[in-house]
C-alpha atoms as a PDB file:
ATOM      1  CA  UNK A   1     -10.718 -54.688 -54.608  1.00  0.00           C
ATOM      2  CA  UNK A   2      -9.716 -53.620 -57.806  1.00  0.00           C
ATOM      3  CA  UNK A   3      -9.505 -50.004 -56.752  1.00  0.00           C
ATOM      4  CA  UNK A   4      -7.974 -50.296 -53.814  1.00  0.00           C
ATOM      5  CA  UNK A   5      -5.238 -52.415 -55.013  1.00  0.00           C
ATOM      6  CA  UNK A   6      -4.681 -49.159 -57.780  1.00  0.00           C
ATOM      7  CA  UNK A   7      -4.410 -46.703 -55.357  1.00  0.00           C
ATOM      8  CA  UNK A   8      -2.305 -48.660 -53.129  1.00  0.00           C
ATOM      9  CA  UNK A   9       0.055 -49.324 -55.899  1.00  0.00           C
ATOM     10  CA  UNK A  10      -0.351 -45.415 -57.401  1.00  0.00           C
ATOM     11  CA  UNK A  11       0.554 -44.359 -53.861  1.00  0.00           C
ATOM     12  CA  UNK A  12       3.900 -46.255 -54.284  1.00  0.00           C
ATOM     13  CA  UNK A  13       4.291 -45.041 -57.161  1.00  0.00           C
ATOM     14  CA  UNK A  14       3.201 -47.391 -59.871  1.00  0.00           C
ATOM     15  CA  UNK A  15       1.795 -46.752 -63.023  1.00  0.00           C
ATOM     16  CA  UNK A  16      -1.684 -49.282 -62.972  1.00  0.00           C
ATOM     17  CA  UNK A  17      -4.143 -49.347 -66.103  1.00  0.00           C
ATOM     18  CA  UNK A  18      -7.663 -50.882 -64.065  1.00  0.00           C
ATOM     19  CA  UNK A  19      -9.023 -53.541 -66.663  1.00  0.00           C
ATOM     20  CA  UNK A  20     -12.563 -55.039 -66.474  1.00  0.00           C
ATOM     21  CA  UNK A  21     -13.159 -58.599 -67.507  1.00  0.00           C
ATOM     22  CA  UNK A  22     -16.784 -57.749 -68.858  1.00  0.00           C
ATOM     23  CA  UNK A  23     -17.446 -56.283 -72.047  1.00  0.00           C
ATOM     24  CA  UNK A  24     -19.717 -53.632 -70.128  1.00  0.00           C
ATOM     25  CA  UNK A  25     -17.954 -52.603 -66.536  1.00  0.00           C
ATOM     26  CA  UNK A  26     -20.585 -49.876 -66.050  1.00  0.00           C
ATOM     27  CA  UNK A  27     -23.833 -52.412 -65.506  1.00  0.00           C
ATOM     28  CA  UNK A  28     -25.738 -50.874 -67.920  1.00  0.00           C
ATOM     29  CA  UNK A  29     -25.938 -54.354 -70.038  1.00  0.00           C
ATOM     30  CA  UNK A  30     -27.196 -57.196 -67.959  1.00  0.00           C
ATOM     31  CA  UNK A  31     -25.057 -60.140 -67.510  1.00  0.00           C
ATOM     32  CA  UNK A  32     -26.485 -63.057 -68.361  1.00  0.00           C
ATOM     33  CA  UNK A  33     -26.286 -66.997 -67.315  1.00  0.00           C
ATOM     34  CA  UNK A  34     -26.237 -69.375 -70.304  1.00  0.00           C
ATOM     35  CA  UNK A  35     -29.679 -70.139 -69.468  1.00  0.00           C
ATOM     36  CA  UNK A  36     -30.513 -66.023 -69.865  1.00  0.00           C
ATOM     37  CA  UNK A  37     -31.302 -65.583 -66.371  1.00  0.00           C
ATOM     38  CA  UNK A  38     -28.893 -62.486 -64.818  1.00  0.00           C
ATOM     39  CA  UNK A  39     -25.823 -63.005 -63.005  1.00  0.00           C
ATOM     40  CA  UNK A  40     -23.671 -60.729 -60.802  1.00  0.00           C
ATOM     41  CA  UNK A  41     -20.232 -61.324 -61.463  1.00  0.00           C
ATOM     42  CA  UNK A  42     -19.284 -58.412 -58.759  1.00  0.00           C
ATOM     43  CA  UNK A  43     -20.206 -55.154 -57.543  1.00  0.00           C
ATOM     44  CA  UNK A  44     -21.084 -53.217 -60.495  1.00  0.00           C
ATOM     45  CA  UNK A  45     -22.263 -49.936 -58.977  1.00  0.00           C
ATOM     46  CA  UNK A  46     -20.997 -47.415 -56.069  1.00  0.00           C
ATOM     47  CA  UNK A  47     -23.286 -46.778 -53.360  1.00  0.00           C
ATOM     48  CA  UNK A  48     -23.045 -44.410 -50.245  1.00  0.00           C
ATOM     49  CA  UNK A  49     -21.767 -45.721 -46.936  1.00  0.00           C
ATOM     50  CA  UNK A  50     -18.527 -46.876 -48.048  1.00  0.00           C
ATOM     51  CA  UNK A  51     -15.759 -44.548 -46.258  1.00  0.00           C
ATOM     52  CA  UNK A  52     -13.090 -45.466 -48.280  1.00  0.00           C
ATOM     53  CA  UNK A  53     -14.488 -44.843 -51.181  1.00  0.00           C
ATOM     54  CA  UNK A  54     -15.691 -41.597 -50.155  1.00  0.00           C
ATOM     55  CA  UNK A  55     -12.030 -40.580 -48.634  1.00  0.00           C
ATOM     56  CA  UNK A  56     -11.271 -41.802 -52.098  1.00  0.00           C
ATOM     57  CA  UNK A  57     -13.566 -39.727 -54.149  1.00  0.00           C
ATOM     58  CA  UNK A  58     -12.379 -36.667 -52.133  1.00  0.00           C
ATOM     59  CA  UNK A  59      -8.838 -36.822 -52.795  1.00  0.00           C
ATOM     60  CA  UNK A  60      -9.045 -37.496 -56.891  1.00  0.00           C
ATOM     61  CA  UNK A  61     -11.789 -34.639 -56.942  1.00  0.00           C
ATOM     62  CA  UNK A  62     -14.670 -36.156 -57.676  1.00  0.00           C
ATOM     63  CA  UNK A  63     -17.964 -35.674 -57.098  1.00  0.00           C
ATOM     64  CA  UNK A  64     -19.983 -37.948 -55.267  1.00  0.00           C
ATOM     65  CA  UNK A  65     -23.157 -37.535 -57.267  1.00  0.00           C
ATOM     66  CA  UNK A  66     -21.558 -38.881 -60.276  1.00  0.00           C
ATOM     67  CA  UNK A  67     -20.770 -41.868 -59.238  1.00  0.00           C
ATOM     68  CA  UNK A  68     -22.995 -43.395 -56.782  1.00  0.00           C
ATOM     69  CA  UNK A  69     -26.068 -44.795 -58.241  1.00  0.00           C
ATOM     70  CA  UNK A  70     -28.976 -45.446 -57.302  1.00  0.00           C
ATOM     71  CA  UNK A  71     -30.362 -48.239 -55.071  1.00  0.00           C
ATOM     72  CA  UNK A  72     -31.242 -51.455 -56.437  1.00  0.00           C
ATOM     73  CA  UNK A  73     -33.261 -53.983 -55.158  1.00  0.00           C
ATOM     74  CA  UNK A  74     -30.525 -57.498 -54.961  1.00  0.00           C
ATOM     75  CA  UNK A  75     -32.216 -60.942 -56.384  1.00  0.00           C
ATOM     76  CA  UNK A  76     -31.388 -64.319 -55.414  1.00  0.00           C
ATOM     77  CA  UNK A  77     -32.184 -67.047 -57.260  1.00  0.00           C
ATOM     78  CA  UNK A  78     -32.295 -70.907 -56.676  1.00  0.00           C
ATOM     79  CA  UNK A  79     -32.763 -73.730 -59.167  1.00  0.00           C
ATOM     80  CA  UNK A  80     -36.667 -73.056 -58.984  1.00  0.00           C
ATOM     81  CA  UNK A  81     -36.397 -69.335 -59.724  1.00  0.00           C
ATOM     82  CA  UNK A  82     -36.197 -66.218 -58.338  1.00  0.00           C
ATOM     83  CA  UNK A  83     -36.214 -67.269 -54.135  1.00  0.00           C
ATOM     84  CA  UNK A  84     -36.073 -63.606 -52.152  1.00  0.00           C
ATOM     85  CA  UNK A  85     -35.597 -59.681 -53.249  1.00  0.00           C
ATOM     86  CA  UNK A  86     -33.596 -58.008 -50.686  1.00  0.00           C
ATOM     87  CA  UNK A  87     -35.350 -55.228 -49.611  1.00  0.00           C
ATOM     88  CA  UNK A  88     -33.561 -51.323 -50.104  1.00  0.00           C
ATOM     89  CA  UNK A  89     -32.873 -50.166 -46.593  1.00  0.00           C
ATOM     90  CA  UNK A  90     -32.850 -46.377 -46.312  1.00  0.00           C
ATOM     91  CA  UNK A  91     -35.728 -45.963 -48.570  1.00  0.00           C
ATOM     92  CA  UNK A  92     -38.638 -43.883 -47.690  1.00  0.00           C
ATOM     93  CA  UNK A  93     -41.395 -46.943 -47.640  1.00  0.00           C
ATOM     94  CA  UNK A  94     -38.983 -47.893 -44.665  1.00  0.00           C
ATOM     95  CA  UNK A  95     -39.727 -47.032 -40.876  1.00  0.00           C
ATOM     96  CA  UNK A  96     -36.264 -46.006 -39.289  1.00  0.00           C
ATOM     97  CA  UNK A  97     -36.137 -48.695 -36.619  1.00  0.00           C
ATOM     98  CA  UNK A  98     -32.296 -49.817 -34.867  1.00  0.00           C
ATOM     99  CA  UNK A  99     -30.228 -52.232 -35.735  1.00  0.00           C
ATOM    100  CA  UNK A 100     -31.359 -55.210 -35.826  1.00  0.00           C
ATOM    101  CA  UNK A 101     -34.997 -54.549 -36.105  1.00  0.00           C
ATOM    102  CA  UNK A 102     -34.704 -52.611 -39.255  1.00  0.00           C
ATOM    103  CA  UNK A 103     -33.235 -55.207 -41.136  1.00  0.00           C
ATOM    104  CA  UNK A 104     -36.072 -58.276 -39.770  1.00  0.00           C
ATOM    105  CA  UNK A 105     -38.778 -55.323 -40.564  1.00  0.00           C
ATOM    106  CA  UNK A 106     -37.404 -55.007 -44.038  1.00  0.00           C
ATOM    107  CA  UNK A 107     -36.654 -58.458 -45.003  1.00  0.00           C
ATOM    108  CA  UNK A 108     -40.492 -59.448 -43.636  1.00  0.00           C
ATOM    109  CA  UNK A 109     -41.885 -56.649 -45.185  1.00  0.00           C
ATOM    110  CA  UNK A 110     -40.275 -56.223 -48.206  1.00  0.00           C
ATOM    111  CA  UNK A 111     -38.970 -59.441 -49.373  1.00  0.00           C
ATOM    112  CA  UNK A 112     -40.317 -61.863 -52.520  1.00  0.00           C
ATOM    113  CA  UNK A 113     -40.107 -64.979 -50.693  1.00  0.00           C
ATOM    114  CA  UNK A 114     -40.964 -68.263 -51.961  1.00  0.00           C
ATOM    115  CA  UNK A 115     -38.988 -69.751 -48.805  1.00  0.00           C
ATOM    116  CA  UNK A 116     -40.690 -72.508 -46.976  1.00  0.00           C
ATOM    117  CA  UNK A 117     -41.768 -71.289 -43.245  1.00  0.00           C
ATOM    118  CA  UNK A 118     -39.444 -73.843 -42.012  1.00  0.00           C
ATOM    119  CA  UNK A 119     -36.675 -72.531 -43.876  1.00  0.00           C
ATOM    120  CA  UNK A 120     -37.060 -68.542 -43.141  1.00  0.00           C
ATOM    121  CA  UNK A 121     -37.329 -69.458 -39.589  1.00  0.00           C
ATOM    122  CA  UNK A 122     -33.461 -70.881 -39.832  1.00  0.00           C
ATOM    123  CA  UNK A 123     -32.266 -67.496 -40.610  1.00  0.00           C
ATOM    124  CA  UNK A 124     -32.735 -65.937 -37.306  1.00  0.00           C
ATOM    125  CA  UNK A 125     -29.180 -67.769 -36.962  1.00  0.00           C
ATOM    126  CA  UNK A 126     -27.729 -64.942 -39.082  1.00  0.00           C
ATOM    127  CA  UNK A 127     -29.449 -62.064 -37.062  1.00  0.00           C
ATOM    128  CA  UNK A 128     -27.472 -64.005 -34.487  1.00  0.00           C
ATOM    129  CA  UNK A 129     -24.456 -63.686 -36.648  1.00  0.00           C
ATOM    130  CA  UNK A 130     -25.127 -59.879 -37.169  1.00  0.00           C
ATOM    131  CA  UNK A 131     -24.898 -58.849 -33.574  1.00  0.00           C
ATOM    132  CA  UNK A 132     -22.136 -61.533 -32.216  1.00  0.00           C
ATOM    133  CA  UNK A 133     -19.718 -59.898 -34.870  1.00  0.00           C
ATOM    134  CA  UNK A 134     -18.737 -57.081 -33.256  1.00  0.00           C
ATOM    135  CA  UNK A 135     -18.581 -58.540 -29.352  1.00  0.00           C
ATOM    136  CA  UNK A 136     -14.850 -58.449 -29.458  1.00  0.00           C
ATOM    137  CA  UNK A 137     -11.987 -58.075 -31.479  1.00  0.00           C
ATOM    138  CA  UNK A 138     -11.091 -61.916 -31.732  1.00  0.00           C
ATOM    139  CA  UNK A 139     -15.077 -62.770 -32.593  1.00  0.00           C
ATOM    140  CA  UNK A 140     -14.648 -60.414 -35.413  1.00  0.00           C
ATOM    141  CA  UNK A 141     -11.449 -62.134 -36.701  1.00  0.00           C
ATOM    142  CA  UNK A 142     -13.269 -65.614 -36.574  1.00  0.00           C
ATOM    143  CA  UNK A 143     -15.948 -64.285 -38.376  1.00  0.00           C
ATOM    144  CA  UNK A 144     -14.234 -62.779 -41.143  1.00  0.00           C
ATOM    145  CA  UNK A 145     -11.674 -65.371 -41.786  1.00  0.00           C
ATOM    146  CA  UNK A 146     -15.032 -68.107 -42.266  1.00  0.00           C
ATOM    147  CA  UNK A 147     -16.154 -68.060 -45.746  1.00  0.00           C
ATOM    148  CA  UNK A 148     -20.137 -67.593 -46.500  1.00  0.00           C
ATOM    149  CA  UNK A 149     -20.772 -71.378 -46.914  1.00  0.00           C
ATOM    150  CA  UNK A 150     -19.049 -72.109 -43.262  1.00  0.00           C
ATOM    151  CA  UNK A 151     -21.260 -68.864 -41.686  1.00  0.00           C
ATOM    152  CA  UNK A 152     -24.622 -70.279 -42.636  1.00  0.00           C
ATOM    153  CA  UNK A 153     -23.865 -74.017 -41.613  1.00  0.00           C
ATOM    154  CA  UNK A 154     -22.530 -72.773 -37.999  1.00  0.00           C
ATOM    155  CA  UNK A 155     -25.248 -70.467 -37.811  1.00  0.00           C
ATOM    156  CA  UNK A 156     -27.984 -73.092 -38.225  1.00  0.00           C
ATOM    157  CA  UNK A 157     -29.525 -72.410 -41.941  1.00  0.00           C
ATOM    158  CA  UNK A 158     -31.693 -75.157 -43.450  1.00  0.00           C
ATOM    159  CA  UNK A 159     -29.853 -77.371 -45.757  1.00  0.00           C
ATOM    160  CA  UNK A 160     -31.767 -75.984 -48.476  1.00  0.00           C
ATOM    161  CA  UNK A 161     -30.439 -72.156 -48.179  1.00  0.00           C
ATOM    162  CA  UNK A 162     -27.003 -73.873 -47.486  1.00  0.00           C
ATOM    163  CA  UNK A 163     -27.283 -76.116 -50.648  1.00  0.00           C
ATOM    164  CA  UNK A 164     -29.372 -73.443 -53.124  1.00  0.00           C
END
């Protein structure tokens, strides 16, 4: 957001400095909880597959392969520890399968789960999700106006992945 609130601003002409609150805006330094366990307080790296950061990267000149890094697996963590690793989609330990089946062949293949059966099967609500988006225009709106929380009650997710 940050970007693309400079270059809208630079493109009506505005002089913008782009601050970062942490000490470290690169992600090289972990950021930790109080408790030492890390924390993602935003996006901290570029990856590919974003066009308007690559439309950006073309017009100030820059080379894509020094600034996208490289893919990481993400962690989430519950009050009992680490609960799931998403798994990198794209990478060569991967069959290319479509959309959706990639992403339910990854996630059951890949993932460190410490889920309960009975809560992994309430996901399938969010595969759901995944392909309703893009039915129509005005499904898409309703989706992206509801906020995370409001997605996985509607969709059906155990109390548990809604509380944790």
């Amino acid at each position: 957001a940050g970007w693309a609130a400079a270059k809208a601003l630079t493109a009506n002409d505005c002089r913008v400095t782009l601050l970062d609150a942490l000490p470290d805006p690169t992600g090289e330094t972990p950021y930790l909880t109080p408790s030492g366990k890390p924390f993602e307080a935003g996006q901290r790296g570029f990856w590919k597959d974003y066009p308007n950061l690559e439309d950006l990267l073309r017009e100030l000149g820059i080379a894509e392969a020094d600034v996208w890094t490289d893919f990481t697996r993400s962690q989430f963590w519950g009050p009992e520890g680490l609960e799931a690793t998403a798994p990198v989609f794209g990478a060569a330990d991967l069959p290319e399968l479509p959309s959706p089946f990639g992403q339910v062949n990854g996630i059951l293949r890949e993932s460190v789960m410490r889920l309960p059966l009975q809560d992994r099967v309430t996901l399938a609500g969010l595969l759901y999700a995944y392909l309703d988006v893009t039915r129509d225009e005005a499904t898409f709106e309703e989706y992206d106006r509801m906020t995370a929380h409001d997605l996985f009650i509607k969709m059906g997710l155990s109390k548990r992945l809604v509380d944790d």
